[in-house]
C-alpha atoms as a PDB file:
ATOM      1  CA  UNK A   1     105.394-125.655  17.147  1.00  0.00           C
ATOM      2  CA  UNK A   2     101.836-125.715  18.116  1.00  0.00           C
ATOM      3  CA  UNK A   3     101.593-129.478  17.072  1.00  0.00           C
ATOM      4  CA  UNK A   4     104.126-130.345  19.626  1.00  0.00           C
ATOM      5  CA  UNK A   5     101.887-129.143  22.221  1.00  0.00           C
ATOM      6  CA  UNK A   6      98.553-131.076  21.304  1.00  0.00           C
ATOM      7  CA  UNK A   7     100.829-134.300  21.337  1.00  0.00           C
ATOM      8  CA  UNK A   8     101.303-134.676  25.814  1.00  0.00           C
ATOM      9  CA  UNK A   9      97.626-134.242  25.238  1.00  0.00           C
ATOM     10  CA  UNK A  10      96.721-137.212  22.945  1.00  0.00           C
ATOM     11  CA  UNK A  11      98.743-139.337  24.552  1.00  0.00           C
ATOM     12  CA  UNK A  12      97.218-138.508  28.253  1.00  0.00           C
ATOM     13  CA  UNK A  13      93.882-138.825  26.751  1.00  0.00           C
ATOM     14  CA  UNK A  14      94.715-142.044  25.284  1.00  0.00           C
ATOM     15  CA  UNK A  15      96.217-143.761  28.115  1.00  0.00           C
ATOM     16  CA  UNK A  16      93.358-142.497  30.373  1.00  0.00           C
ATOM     17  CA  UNK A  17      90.855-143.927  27.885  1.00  0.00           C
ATOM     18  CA  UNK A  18      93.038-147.575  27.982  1.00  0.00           C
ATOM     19  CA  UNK A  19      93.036-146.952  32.138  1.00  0.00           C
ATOM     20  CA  UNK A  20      89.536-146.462  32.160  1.00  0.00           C
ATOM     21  CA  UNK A  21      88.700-149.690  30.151  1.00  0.00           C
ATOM     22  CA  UNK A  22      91.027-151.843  31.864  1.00  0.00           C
ATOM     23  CA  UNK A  23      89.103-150.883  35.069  1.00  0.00           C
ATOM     24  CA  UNK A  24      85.960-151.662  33.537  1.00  0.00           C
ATOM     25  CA  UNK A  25      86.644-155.051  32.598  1.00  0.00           C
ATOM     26  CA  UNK A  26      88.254-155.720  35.404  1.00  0.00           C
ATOM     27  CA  UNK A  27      85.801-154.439  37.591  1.00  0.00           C
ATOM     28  CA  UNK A  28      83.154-156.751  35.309  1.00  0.00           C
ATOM     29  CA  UNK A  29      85.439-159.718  35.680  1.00  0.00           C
ATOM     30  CA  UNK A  30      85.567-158.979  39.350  1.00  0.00           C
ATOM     31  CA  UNK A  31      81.548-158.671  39.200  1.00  0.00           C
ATOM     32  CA  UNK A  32      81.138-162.213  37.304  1.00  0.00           C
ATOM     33  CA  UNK A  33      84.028-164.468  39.355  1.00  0.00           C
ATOM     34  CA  UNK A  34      82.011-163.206  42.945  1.00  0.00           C
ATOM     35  CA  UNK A  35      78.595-164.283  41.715  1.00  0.00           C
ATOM     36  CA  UNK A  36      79.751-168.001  41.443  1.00  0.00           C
ATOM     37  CA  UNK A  37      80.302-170.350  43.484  1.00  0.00           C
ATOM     38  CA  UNK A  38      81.388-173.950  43.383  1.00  0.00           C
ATOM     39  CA  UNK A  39      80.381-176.504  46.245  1.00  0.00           C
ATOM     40  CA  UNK A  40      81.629-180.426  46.602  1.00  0.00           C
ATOM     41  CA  UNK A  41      78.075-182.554  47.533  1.00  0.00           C
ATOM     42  CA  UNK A  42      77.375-185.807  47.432  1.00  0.00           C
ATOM     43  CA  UNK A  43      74.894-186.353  44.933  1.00  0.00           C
ATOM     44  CA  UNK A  44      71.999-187.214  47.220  1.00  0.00           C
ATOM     45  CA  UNK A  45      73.218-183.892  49.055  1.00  0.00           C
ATOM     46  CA  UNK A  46      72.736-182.292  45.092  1.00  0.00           C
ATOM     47  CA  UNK A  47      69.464-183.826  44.288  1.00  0.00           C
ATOM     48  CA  UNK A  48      67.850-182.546  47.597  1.00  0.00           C
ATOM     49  CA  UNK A  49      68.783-179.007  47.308  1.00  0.00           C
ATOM     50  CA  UNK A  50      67.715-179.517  43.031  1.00  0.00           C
ATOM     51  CA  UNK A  51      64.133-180.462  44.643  1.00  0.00           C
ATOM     52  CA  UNK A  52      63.952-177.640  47.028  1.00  0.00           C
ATOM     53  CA  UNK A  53      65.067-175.059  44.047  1.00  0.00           C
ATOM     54  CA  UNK A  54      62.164-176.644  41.258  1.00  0.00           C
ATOM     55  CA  UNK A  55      59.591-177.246  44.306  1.00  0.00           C
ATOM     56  CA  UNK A  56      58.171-173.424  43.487  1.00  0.00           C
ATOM     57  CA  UNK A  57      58.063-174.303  39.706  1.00  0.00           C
ATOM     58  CA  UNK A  58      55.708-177.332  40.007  1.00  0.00           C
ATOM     59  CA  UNK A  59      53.374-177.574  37.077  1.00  0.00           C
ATOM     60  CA  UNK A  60      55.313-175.022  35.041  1.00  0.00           C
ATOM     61  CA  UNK A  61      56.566-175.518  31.480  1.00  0.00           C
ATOM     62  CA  UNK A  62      59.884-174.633  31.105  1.00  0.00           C
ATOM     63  CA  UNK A  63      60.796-171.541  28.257  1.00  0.00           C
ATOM     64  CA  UNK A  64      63.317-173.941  27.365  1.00  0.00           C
ATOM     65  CA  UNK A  65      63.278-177.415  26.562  1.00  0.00           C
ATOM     66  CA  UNK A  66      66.432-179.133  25.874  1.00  0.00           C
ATOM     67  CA  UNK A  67      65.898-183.000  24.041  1.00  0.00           C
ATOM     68  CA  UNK A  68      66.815-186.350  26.385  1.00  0.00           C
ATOM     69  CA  UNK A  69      69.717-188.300  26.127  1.00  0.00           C
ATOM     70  CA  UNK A  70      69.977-190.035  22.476  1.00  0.00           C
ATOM     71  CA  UNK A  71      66.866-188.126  21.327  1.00  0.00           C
ATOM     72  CA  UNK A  72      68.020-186.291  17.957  1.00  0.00           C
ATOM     73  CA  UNK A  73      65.356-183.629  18.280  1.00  0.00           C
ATOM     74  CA  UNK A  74      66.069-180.610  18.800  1.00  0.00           C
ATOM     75  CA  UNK A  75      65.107-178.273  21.579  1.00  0.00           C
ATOM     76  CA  UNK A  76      61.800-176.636  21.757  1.00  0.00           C
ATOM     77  CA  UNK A  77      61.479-172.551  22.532  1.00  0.00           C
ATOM     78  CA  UNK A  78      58.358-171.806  23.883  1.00  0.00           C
ATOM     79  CA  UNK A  79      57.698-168.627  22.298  1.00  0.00           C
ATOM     80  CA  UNK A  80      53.965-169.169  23.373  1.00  0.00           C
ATOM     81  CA  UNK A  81      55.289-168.106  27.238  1.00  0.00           C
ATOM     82  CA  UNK A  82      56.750-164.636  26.153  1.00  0.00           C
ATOM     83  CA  UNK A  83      53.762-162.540  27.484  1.00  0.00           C
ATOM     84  CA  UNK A  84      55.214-159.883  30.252  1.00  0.00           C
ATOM     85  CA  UNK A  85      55.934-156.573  29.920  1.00  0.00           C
ATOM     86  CA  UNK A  86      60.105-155.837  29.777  1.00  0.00           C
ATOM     87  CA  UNK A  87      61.369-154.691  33.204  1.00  0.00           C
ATOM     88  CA  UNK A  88      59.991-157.323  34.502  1.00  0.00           C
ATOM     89  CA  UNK A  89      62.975-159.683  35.698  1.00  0.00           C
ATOM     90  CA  UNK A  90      65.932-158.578  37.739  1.00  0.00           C
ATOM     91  CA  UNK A  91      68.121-161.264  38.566  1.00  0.00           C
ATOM     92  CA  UNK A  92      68.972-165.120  36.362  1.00  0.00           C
ATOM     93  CA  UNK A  93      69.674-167.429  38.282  1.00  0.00           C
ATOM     94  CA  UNK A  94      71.508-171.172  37.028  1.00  0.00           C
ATOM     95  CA  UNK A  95      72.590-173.750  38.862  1.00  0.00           C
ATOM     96  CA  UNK A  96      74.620-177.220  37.798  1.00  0.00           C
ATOM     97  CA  UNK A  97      74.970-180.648  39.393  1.00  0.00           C
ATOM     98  CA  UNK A  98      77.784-182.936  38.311  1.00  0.00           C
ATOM     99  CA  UNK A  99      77.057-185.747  40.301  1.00  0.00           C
ATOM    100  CA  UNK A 100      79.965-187.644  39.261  1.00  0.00           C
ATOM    101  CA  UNK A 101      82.353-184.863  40.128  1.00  0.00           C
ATOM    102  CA  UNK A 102      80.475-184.131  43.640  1.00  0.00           C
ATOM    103  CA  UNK A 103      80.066-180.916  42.501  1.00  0.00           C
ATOM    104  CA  UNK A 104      76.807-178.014  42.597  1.00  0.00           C
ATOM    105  CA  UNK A 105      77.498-175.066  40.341  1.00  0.00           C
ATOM    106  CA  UNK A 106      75.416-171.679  41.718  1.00  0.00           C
ATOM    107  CA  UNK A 107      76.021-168.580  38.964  1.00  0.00           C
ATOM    108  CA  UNK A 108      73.413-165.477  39.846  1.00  0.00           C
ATOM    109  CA  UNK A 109      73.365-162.481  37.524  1.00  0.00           C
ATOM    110  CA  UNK A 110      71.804-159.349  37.353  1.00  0.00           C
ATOM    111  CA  UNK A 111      69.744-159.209  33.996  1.00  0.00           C
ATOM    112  CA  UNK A 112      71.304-156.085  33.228  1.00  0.00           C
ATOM    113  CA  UNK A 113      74.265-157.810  32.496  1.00  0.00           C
ATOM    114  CA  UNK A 114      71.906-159.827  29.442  1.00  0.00           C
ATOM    115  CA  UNK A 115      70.374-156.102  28.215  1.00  0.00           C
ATOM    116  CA  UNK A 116      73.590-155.199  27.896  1.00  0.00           C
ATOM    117  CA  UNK A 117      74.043-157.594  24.621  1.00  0.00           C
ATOM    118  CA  UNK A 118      70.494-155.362  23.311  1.00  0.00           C
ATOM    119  CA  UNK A 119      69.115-157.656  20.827  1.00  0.00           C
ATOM    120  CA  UNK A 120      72.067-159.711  19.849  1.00  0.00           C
ATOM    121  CA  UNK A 121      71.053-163.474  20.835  1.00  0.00           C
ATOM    122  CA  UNK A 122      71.929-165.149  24.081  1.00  0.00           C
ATOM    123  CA  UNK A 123      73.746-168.526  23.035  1.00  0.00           C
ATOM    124  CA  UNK A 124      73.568-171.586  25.011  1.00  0.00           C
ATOM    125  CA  UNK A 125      76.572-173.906  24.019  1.00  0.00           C
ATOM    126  CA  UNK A 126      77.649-177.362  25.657  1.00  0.00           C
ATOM    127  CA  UNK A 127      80.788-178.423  24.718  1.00  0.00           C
ATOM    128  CA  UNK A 128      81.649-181.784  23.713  1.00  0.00           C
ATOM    129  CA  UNK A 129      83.063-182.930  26.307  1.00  0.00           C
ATOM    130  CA  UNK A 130      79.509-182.433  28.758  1.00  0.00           C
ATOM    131  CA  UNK A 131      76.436-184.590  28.794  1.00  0.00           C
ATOM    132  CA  UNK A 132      74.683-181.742  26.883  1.00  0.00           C
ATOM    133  CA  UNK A 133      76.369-182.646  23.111  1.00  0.00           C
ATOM    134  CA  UNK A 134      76.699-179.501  21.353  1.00  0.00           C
ATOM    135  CA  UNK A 135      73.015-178.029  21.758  1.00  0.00           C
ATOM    136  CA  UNK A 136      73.249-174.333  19.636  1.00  0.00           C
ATOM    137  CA  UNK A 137      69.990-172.311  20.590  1.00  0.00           C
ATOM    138  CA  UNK A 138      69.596-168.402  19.950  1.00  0.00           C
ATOM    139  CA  UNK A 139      67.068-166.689  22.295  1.00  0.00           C
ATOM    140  CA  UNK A 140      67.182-162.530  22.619  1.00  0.00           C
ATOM    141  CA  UNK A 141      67.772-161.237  26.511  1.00  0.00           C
ATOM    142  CA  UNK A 142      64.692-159.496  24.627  1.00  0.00           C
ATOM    143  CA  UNK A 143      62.482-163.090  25.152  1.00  0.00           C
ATOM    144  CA  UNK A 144      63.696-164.341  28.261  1.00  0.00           C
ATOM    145  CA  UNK A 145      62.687-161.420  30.209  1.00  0.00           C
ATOM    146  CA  UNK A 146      59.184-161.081  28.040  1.00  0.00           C
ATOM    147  CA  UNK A 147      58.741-164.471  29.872  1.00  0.00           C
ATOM    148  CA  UNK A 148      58.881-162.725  33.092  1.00  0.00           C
ATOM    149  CA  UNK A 149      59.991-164.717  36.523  1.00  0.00           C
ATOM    150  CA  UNK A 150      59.955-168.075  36.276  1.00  0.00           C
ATOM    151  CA  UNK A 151      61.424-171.223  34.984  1.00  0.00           C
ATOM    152  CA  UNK A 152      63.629-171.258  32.078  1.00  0.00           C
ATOM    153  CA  UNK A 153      65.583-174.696  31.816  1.00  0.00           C
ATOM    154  CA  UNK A 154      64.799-177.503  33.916  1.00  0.00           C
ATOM    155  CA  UNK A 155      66.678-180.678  32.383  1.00  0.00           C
ATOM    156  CA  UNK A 156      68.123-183.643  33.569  1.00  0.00           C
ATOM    157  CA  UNK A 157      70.630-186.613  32.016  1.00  0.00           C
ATOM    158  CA  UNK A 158      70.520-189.983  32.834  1.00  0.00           C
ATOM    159  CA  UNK A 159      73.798-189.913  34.467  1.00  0.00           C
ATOM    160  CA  UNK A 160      72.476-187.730  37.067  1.00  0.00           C
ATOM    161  CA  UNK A 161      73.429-184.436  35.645  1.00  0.00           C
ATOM    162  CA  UNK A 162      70.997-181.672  36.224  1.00  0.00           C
ATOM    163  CA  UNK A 163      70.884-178.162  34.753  1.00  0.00           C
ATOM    164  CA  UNK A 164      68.154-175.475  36.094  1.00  0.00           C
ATOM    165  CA  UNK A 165      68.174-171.973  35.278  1.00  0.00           C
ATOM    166  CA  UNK A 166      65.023-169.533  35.982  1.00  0.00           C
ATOM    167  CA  UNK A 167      64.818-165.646  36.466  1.00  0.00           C
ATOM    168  CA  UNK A 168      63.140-163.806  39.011  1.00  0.00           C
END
């Protein structure tokens, strides 16, 4: 008899526990989709506003540098760069031109969102399909804000492409 009573219980308690979750994600999901934006430019339109965004990173090595077109290298961490105090960054920024699509990708983050993953790495994956063929690289939240505010990737394809993603 007393089991029957405990039963209403776990079930309330486990449907407000699958409630609860399904408002977190969704609330995340929410979050993420109203942080990005996607604009049509024309690519002179794309390259002016790219020069505007790198114009207060002259003279700065990126964290991050990703090999040129054809070149088998592979990228290059700057470890070197790593020298602030964590706390330091609040907000990662990364934006995308697709020239041949007319389009500018804008995605900004909080960094919270990158703690979040504790010391688990970050991976940066192209697919296939992009002009950035299949570069793996594993860098911790961890490093990226021990490089404090600044520029993280600044690269460019010869077909006009442009990625640039820094933290502040």
């Amino acid at each position: 008899m007393a089991r029957r009573k405990w039963i209403p219980i776990v079930i309330g308690i486990v449907i407000l526990v699958v409630v609860v979750g399904i408002g977190l994600i969704g609330g995340l999901v929410w979050m993420v989709t109203r942080q990005v934006s996607v604009q049509e430019v024309s690519a002179q339109t794309g390259e002016q506003e790219f020069e505007k965004l790198r114009a207060p990173f002259a003279g700065q090595k990126p964290f991050i540098e990703l090999p040129a077109d054809g070149d088998e290298a592979g990228a290059v961490v700057h470890r070197e760069l790593a020298k602030h105090a964590p706390g330091t960054v609040s907000t990662i920024h990364l934006r995308v031109l697709v020239p041949s699509d007319g389009k500018l990708v804008k995605l900004d983050l909080p960094f919270w969102m990158l703690r979040l993953m504790g010391s688990k790495p970050v991976q940066f994956r192209s697919s296939e399909h992009s002009g950035f063929r299949g570069i793996t690289l594993k860098v911790t939240a961890e490093e990226v804000e021990r490089r404090g505010p600044g520029l993280i990737i600044d690269h460019g394809m010869k077909d006009g492409e442009r990625l640039l993603i820094w933290t502040e």
